[in-house]
C-alpha atoms as a PDB file:
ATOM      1  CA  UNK A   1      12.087 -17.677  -9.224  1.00  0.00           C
ATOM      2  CA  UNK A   2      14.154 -20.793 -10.057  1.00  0.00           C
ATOM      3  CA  UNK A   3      10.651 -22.964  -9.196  1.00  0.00           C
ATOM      4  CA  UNK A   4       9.000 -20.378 -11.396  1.00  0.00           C
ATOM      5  CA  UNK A   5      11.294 -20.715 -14.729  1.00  0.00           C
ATOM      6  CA  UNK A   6      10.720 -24.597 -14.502  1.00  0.00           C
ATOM      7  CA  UNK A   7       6.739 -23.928 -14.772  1.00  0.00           C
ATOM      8  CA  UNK A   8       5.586 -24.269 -11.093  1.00  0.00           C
ATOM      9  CA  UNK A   9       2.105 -22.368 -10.440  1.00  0.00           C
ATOM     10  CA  UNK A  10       2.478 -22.755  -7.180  1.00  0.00           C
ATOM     11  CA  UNK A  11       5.772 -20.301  -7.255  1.00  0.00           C
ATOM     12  CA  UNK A  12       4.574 -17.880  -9.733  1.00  0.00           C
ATOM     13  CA  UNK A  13       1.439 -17.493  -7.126  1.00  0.00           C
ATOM     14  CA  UNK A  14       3.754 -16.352  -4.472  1.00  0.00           C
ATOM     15  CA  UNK A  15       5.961 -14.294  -6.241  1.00  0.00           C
ATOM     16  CA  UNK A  16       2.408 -12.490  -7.733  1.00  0.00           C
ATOM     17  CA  UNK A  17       1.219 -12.849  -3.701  1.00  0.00           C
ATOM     18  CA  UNK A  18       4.489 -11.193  -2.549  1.00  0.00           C
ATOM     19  CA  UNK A  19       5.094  -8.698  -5.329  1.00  0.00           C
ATOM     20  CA  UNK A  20       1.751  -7.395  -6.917  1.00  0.00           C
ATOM     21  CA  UNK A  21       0.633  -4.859  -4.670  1.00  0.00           C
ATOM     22  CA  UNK A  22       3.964  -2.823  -4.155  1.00  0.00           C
ATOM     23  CA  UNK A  23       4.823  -2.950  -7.902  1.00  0.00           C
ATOM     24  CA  UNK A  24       0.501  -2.046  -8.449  1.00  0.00           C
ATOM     25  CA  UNK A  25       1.483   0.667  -6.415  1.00  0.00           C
ATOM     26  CA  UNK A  26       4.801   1.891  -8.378  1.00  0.00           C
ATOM     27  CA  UNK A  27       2.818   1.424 -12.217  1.00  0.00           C
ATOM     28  CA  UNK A  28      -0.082   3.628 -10.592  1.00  0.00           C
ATOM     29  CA  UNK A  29       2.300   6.406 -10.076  1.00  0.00           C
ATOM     30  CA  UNK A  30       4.620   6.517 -12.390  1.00  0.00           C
ATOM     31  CA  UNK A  31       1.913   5.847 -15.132  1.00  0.00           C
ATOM     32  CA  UNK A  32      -0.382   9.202 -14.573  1.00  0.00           C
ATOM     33  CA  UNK A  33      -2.242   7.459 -11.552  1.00  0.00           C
ATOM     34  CA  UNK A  34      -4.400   5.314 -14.396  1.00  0.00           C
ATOM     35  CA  UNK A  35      -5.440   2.119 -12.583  1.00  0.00           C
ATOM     36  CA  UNK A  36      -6.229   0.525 -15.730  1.00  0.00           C
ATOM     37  CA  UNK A  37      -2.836   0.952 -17.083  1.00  0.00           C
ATOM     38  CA  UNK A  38      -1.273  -0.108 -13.615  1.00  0.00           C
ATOM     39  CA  UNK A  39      -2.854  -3.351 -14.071  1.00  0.00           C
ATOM     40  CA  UNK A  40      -2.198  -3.941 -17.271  1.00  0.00           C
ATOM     41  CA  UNK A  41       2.238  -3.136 -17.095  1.00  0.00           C
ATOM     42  CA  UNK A  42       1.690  -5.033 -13.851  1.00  0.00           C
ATOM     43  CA  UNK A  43      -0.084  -8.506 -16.031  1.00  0.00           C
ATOM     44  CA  UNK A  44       2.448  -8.258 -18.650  1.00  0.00           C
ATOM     45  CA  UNK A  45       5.551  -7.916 -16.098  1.00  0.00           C
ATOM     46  CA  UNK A  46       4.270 -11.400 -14.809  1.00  0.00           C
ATOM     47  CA  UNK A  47       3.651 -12.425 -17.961  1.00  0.00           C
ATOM     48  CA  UNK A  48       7.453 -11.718 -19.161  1.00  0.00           C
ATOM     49  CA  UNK A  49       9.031 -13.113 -15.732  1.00  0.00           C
ATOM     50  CA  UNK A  50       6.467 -16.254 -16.597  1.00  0.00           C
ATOM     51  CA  UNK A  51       8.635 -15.883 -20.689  1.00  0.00           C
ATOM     52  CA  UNK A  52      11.729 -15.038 -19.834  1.00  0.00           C
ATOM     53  CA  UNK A  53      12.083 -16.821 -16.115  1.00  0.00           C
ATOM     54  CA  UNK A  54      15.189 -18.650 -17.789  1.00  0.00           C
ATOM     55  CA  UNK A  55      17.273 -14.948 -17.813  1.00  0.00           C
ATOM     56  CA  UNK A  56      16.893 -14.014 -14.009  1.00  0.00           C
ATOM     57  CA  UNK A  57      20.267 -14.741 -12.620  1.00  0.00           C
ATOM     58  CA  UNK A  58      20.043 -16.240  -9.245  1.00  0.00           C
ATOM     59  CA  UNK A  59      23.177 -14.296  -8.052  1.00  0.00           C
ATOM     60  CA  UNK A  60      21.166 -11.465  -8.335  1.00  0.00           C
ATOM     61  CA  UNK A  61      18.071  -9.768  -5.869  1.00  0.00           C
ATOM     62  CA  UNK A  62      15.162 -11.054  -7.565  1.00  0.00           C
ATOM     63  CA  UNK A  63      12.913  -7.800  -6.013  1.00  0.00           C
ATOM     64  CA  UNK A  64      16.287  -5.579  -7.768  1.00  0.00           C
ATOM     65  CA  UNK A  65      15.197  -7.612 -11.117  1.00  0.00           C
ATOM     66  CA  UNK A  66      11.761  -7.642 -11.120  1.00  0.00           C
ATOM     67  CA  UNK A  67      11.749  -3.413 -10.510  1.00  0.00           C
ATOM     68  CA  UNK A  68      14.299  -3.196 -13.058  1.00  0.00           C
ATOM     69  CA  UNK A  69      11.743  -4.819 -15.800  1.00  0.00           C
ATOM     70  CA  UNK A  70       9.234  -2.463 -14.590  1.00  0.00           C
ATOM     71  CA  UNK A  71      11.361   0.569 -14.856  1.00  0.00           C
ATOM     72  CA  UNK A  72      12.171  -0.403 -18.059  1.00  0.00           C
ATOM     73  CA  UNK A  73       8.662  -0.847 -19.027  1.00  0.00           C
ATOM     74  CA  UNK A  74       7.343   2.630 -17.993  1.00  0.00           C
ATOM     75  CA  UNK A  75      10.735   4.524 -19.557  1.00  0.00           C
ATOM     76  CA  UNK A  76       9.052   2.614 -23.127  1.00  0.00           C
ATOM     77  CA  UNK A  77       5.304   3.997 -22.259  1.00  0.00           C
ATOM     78  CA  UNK A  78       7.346   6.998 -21.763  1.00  0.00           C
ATOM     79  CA  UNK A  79       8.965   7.030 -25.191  1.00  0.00           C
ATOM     80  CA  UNK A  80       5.759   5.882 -26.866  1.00  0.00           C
ATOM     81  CA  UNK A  81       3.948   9.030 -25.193  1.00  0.00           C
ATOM     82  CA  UNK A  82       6.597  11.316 -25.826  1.00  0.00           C
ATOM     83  CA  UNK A  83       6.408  10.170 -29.528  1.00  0.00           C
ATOM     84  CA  UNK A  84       2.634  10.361 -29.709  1.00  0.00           C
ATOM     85  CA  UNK A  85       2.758  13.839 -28.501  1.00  0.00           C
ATOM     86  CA  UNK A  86       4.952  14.829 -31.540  1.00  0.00           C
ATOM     87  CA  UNK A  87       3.547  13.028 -34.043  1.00  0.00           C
ATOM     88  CA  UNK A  88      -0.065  14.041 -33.343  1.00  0.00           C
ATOM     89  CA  UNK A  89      -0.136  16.235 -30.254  1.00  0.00           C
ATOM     90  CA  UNK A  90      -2.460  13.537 -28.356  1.00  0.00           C
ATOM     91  CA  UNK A  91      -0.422  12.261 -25.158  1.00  0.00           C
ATOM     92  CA  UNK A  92      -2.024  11.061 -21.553  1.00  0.00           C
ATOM     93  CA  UNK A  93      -3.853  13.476 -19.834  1.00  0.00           C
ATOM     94  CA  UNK A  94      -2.101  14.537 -16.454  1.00  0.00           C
ATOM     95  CA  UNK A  95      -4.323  14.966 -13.456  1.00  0.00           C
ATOM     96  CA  UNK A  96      -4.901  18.624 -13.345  1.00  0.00           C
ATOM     97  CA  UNK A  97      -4.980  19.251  -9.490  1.00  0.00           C
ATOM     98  CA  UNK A  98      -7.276  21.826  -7.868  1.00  0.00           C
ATOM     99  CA  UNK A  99      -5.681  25.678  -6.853  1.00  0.00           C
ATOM    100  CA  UNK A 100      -7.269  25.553  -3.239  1.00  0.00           C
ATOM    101  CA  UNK A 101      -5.976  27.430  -0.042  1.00  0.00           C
ATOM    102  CA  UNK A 102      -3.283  25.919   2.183  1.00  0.00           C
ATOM    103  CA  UNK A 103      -4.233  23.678   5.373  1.00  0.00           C
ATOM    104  CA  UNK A 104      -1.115  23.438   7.051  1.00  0.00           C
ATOM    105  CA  UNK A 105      -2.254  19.589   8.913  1.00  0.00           C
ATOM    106  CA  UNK A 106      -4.175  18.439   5.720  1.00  0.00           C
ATOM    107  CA  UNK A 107      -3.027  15.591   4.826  1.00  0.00           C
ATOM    108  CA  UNK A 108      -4.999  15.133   1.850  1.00  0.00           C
ATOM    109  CA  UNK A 109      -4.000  18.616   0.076  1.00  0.00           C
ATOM    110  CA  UNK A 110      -0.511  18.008   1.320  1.00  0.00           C
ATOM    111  CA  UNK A 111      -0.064  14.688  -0.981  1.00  0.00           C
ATOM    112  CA  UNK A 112      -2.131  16.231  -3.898  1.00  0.00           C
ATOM    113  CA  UNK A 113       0.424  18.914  -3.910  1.00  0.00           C
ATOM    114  CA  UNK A 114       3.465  16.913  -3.614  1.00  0.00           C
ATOM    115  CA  UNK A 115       1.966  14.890  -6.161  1.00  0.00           C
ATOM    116  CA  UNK A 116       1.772  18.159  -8.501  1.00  0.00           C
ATOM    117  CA  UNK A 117       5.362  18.975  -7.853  1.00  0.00           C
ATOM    118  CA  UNK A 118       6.434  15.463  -8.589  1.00  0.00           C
ATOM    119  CA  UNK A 119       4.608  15.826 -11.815  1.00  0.00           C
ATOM    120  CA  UNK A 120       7.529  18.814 -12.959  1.00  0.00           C
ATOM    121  CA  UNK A 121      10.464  16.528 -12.186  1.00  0.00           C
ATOM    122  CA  UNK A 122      12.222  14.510 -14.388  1.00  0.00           C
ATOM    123  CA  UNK A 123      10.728  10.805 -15.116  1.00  0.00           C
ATOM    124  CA  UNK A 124      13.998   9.464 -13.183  1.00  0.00           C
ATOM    125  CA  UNK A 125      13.912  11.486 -10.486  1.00  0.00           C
ATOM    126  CA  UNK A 126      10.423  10.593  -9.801  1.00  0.00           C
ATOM    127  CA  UNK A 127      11.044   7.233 -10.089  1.00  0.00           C
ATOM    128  CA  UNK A 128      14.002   7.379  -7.111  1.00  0.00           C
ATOM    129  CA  UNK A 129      11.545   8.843  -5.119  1.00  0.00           C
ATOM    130  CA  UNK A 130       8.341   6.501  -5.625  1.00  0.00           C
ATOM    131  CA  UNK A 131      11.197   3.573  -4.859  1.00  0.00           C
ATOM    132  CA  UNK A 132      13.013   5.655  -1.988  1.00  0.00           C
ATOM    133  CA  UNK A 133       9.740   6.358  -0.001  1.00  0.00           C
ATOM    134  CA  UNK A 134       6.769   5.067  -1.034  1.00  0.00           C
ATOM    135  CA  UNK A 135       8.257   1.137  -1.153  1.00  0.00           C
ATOM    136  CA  UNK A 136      11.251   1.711   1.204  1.00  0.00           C
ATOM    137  CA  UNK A 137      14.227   0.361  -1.181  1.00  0.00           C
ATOM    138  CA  UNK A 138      17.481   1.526  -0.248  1.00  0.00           C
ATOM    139  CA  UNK A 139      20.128   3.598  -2.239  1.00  0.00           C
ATOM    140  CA  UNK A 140      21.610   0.357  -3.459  1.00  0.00           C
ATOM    141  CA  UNK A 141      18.643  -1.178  -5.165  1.00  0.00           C
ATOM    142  CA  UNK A 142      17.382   2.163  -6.477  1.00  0.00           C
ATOM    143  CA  UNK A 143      21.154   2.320  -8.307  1.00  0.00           C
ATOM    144  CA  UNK A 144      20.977  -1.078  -9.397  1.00  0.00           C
ATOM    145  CA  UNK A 145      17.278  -0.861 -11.226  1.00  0.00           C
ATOM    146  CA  UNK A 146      17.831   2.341 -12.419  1.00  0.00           C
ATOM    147  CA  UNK A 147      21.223   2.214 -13.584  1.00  0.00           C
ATOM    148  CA  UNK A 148      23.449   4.695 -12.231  1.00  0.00           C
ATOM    149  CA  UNK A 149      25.590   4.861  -9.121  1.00  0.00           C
ATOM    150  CA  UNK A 150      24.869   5.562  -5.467  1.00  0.00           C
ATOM    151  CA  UNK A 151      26.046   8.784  -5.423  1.00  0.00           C
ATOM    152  CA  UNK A 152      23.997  10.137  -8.041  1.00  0.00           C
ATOM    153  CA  UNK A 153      21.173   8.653  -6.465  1.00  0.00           C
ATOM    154  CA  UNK A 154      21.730  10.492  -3.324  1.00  0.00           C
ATOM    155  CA  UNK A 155      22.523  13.806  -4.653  1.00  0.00           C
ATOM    156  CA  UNK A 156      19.451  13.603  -6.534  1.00  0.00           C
ATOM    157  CA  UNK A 157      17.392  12.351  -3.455  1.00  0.00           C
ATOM    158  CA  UNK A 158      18.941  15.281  -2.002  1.00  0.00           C
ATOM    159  CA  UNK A 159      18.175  18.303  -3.846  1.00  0.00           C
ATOM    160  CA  UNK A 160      14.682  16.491  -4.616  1.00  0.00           C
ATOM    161  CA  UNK A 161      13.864  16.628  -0.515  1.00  0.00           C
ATOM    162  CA  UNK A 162      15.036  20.382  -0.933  1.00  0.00           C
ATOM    163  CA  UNK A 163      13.384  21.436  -3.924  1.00  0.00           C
ATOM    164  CA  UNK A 164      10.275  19.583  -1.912  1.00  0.00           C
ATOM    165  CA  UNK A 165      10.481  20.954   0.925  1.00  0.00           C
ATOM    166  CA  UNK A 166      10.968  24.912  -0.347  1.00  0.00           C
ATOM    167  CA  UNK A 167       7.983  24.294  -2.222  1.00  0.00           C
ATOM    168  CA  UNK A 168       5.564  22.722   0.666  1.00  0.00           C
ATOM    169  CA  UNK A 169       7.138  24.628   3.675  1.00  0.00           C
ATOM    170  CA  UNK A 170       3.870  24.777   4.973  1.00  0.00           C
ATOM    171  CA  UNK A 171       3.552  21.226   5.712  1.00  0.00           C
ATOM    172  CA  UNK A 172       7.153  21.195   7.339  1.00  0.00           C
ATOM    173  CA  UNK A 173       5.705  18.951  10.239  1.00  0.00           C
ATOM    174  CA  UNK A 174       4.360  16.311   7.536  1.00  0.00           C
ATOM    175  CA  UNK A 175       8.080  16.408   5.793  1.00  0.00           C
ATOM    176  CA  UNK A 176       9.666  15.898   9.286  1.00  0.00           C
ATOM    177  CA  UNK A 177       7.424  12.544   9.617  1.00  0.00           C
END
């Protein structure tokens, strides 16, 4: 990042090479699945490392920074929705998922409907979870970008996995993968 801040291309290209597809991955679904969106929040994060490269402080996990940005960036597509929808009543469409009949070993149905009951939980706790297991960050790095401690981070992990798993019983052998 240090290379990057003093204008090398070269570094920028493989912190973009490293970093783009995982954080792709996190815009995608924590911004309604939109792939037009993702790509966009994921251009202007590089674009603001590119601006603000000088702020990173080396003493610091660059992959805890750069998530930190990007949390911060969907809470304020958050706000601007949230203050759409009272101005006007015009917000972003949610995926409306299909009511279809239970296949205990389809794997397909069984991440549409977690993704449904992801959609009723709160922005946070969604965001612990995309972080926690879809890119593998510990309990430390989840606390540091989202700012709050450990422990709340694990008791919310916690009763998330139970909520979860209540709801999709019927895929218990996916949970227990």
């Amino acid at each position: 990042m240090q290379k990057a801040a003093a204008g090398s291309e070269a570094a920028v290209t493989v912190l973009y090479h490293r970093y783009s597809r995982p954080l792709f991955r996190y815009f995608f679904r924590m911004l309604w699945k939109d792939k037009s969106k993702a790509e966009d929040f994921l251009h202007d994060l590089f674009i603001n490392i590119m601006e603000a490269g000088e702020k990173f402080d080396s003493g610091r996990s660059f992959s805890t920074w750069i998530y930190s940005i990007a949390h911060n960036m969907c809470k304020n597509e958050y706000r601007k929705q949230a203050f759409r929808l009272a101005v006007n009543g015009h917000h972003h469409p949610e995926e409306s998922l299909p009511e279809v009949a239970m296949h205990p070993l389809d794997e397909q149905m069984f991440h549409l409907l977690l993704d449904k009951c992801l959609a009723h939980e709160q922005e946070e706790v969604r965001t612990m979870f995309v972080l926690r297991y879809e890119l593998e960050m510990n309990v430390p790095e989840i606390s540091r970008i989202i700012g709050c401690p450990e422990g709340t981070v694990k008791s919310r992990l916690f009763y998330l996995k139970k909520r979860l798993a209540a709801q999709l019983q019927q895929y218990k052998v996916m949970l227990e993968r």
